[in-house]
Protein backbone atom coordinates (compact mmCIF):
# COMPACT_ATOMS: atom_id res chain seq x y z
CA UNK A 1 15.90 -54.51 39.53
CA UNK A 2 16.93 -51.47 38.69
CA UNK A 3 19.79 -50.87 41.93
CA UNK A 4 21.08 -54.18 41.35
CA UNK A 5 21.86 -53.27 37.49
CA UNK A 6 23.54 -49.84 38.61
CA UNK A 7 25.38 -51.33 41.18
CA UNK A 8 26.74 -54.14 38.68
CA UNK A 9 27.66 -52.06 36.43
CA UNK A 10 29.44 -50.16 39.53
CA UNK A 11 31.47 -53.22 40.43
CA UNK A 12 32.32 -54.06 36.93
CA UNK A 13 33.81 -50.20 36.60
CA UNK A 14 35.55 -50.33 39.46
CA UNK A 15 37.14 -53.63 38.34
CA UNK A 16 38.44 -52.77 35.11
CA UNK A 17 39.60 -49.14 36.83
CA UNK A 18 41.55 -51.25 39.80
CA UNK A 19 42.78 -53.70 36.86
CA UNK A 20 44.60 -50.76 35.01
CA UNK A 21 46.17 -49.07 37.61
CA UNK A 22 47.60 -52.46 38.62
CA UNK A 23 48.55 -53.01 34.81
CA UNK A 24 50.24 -49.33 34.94
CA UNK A 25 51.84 -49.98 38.65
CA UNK A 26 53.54 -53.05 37.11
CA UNK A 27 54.85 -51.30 34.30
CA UNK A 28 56.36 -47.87 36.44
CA UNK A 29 57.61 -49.65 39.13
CA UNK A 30 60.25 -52.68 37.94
CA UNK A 31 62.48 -54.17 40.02
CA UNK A 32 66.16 -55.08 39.05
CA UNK A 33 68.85 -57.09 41.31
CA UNK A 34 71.80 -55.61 42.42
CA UNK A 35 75.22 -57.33 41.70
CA UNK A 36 74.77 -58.85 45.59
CA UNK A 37 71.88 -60.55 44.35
CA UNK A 38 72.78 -62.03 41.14
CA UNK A 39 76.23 -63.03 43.19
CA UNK A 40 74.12 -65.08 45.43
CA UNK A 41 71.72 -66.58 43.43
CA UNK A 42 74.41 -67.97 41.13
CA UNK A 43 76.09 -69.30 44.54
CA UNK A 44 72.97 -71.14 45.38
CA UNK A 45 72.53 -72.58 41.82
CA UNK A 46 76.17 -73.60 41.47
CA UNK A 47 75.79 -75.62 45.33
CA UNK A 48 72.58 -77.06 44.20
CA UNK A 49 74.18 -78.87 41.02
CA UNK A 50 77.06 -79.89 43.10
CA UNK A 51 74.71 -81.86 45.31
CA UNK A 52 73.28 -83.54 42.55
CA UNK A 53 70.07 -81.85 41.83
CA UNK A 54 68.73 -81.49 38.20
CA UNK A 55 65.99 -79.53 36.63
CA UNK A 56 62.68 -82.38 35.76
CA UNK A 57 61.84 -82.41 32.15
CA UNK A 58 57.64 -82.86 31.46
CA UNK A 59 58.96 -86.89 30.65
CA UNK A 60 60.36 -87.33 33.87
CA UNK A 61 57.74 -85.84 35.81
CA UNK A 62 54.90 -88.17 34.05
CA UNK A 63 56.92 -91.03 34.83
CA UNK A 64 56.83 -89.71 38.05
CA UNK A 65 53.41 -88.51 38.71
CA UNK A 66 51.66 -89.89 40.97
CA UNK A 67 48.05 -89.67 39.55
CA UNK A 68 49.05 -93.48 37.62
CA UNK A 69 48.61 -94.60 41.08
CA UNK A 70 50.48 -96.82 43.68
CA UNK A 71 51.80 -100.49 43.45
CA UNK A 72 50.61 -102.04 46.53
CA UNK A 73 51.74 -105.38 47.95
């Protein structure tokens, strides 16, 4: 009884240690795009609205969804 409460109380420690040195990794280390990148990505968006494809609002994708089932004939 007494090793399993030590080493839960272990695990539980080492959690919350590996949790904040991911929350601290996240916060030293950010990543920003170059000019290159933001060039392309607006490429890609600008040739994906020219070939007709559009952003789905919640509405359309409930009208959409296929959890109301299928018509069958």
């Amino acid at each position: 009884m007494f090793n399993t409460i030590i080493a839960l109380v272990a695990f539980f420690a080492i959690a919350i240690i590996g949790w904040g040195v991911a929350e601290l990794k996240s916060k030293g280390c950010q990543y920003q795009q170059n000019d290159d990148e933001i060039a392309v990505d607006e490429q890609l968006a600008q040739q994906l609205h020219k070939n007709g494809f559009h952003e789905l609002n919640i509405k359309d994708v409930i009208k959409n969804i296929s959890t109301k089932g299928f018509k069958t004939t």
